[in-house]
C-alpha atoms as a PDB file:
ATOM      1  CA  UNK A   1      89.320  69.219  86.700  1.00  0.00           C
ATOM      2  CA  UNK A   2      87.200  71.930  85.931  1.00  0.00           C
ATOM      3  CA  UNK A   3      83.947  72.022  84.021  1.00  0.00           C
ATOM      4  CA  UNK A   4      85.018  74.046  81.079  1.00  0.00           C
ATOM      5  CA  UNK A   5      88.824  71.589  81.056  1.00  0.00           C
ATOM      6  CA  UNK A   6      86.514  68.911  80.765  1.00  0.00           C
ATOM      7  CA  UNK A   7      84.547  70.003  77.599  1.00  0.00           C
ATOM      8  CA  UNK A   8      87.809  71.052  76.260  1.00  0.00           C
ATOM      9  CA  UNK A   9      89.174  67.534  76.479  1.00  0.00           C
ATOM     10  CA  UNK A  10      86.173  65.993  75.192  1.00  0.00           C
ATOM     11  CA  UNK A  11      85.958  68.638  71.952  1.00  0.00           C
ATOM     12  CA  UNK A  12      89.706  67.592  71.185  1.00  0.00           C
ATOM     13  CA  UNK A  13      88.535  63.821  71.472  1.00  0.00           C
ATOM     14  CA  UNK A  14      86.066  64.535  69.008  1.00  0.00           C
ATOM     15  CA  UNK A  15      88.476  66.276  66.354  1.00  0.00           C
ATOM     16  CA  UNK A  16      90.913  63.508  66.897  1.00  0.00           C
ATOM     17  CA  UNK A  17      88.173  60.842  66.702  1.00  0.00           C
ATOM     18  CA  UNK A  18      86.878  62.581  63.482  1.00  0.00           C
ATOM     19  CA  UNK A  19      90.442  62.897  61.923  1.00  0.00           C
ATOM     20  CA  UNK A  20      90.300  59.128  61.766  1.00  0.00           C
ATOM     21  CA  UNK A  21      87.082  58.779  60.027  1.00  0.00           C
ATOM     22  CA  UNK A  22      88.427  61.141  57.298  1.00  0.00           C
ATOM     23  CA  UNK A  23      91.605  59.294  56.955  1.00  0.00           C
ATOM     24  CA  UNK A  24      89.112  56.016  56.733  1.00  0.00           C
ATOM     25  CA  UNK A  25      87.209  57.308  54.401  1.00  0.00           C
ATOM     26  CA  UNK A  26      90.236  58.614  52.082  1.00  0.00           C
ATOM     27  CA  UNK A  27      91.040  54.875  52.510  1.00  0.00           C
ATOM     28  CA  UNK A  28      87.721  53.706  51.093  1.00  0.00           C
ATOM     29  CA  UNK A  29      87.995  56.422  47.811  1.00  0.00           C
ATOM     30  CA  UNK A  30      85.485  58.709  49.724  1.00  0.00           C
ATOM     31  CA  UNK A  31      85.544  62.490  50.470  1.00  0.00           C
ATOM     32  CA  UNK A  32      87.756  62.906  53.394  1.00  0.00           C
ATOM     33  CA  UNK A  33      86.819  66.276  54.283  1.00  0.00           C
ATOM     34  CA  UNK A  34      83.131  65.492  53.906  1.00  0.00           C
ATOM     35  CA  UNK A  35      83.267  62.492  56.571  1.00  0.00           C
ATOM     36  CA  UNK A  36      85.538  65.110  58.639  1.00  0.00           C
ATOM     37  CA  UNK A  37      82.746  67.424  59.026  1.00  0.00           C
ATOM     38  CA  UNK A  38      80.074  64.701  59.153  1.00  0.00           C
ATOM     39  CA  UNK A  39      81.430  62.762  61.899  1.00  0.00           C
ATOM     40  CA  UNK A  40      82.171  66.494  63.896  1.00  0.00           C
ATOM     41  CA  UNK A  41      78.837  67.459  63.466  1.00  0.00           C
ATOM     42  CA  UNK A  42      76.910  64.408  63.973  1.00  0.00           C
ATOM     43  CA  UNK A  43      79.214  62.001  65.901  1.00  0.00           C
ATOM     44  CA  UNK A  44      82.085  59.875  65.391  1.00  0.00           C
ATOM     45  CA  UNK A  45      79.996  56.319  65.752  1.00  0.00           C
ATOM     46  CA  UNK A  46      77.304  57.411  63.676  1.00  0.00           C
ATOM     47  CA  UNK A  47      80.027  58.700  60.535  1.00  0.00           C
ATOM     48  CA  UNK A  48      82.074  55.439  61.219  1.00  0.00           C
ATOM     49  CA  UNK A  49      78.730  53.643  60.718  1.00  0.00           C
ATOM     50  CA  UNK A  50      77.687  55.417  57.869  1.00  0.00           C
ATOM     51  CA  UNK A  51      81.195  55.051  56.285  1.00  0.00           C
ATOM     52  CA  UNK A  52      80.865  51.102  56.991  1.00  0.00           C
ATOM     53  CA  UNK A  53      78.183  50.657  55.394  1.00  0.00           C
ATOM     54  CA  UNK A  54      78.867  52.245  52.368  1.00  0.00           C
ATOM     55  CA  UNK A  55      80.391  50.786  49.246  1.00  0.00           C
ATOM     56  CA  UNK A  56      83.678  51.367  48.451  1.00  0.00           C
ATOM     57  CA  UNK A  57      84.197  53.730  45.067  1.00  0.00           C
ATOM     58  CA  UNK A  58      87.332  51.979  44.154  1.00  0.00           C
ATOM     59  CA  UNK A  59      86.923  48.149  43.305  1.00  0.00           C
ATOM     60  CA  UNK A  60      91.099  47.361  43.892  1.00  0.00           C
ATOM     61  CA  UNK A  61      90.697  48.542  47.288  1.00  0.00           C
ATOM     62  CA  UNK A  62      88.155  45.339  48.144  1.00  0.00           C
ATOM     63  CA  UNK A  63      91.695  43.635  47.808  1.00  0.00           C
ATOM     64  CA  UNK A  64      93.361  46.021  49.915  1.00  0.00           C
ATOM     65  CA  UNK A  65      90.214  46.014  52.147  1.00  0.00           C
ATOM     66  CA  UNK A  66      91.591  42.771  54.191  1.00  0.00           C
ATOM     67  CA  UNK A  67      95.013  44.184  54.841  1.00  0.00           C
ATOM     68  CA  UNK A  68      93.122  47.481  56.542  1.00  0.00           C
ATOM     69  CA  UNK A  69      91.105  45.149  58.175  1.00  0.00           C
ATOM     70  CA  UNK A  70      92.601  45.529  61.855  1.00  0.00           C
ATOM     71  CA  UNK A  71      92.685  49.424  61.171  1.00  0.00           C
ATOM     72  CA  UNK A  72      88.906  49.544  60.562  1.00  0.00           C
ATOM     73  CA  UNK A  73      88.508  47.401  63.937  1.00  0.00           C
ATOM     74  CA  UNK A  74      90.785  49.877  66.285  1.00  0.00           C
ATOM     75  CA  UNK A  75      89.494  52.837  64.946  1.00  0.00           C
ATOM     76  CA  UNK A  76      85.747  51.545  65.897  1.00  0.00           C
ATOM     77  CA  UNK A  77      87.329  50.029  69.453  1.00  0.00           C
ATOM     78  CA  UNK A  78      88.487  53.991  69.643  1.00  0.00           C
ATOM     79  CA  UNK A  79      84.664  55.704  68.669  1.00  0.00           C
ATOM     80  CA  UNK A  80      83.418  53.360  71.240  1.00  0.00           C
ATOM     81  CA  UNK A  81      85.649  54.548  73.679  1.00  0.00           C
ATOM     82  CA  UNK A  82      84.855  57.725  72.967  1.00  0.00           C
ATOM     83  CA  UNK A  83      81.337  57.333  73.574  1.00  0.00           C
ATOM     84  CA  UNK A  84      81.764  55.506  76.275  1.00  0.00           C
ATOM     85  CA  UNK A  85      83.902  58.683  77.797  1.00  0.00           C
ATOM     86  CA  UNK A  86      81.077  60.952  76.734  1.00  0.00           C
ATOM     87  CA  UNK A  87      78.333  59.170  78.577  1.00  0.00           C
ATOM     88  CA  UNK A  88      80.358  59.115  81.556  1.00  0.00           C
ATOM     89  CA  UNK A  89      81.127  63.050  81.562  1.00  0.00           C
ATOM     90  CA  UNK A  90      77.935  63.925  81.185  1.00  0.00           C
ATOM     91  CA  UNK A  91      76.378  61.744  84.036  1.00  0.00           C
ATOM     92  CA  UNK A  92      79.505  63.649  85.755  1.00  0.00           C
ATOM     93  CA  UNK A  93      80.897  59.885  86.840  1.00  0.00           C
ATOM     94  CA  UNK A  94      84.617  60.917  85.461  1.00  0.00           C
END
């Protein structure tokens, strides 16, 4: 796998990685597209983070909050994964 394939791959990680902290944070009553951008820009982790963090805008969705609850813990086992891939590309290991 080339250089430039692998960059590819890892920028379509990224969307897909961000896509999920927009549809989290559309979950949570936030801006969607805002935490879209955010997380493409900045990171995935560090959006995810940000996202946990804040309150929610809705108070029903505290309720709804526990059934989400293994959704919230995938998506972060998936950032971390990411990251993890990241590192390893760019110490060229994968």
């Amino acid at each position: 796998m080339s250089a430039s394939e692998l960059k590819l791959m890892l920028f379509g990680i990224a969307v897909l990685f961000s896509v999920l902290v927009g549809w989290w944070a559309k979950r949570k009553g936030k801006n969607a597209i805002l935490y879209f951008f955010l997380s493409l820009f900045l990171s995935p982790l560090i959006a995810a983070i940000i996202l946990q963090v804040s309150l929610d805008k809705k108070t029903s969705e505290v309720k709804e909050k526990k059934k989400l609850g293994i959704g919230y813990k995938i998506a972060l086992v998936f950032i971390i994964l990411f990251i993890l891939l990241m590192v390893l590309a760019v110490n060229n290991i994968i």
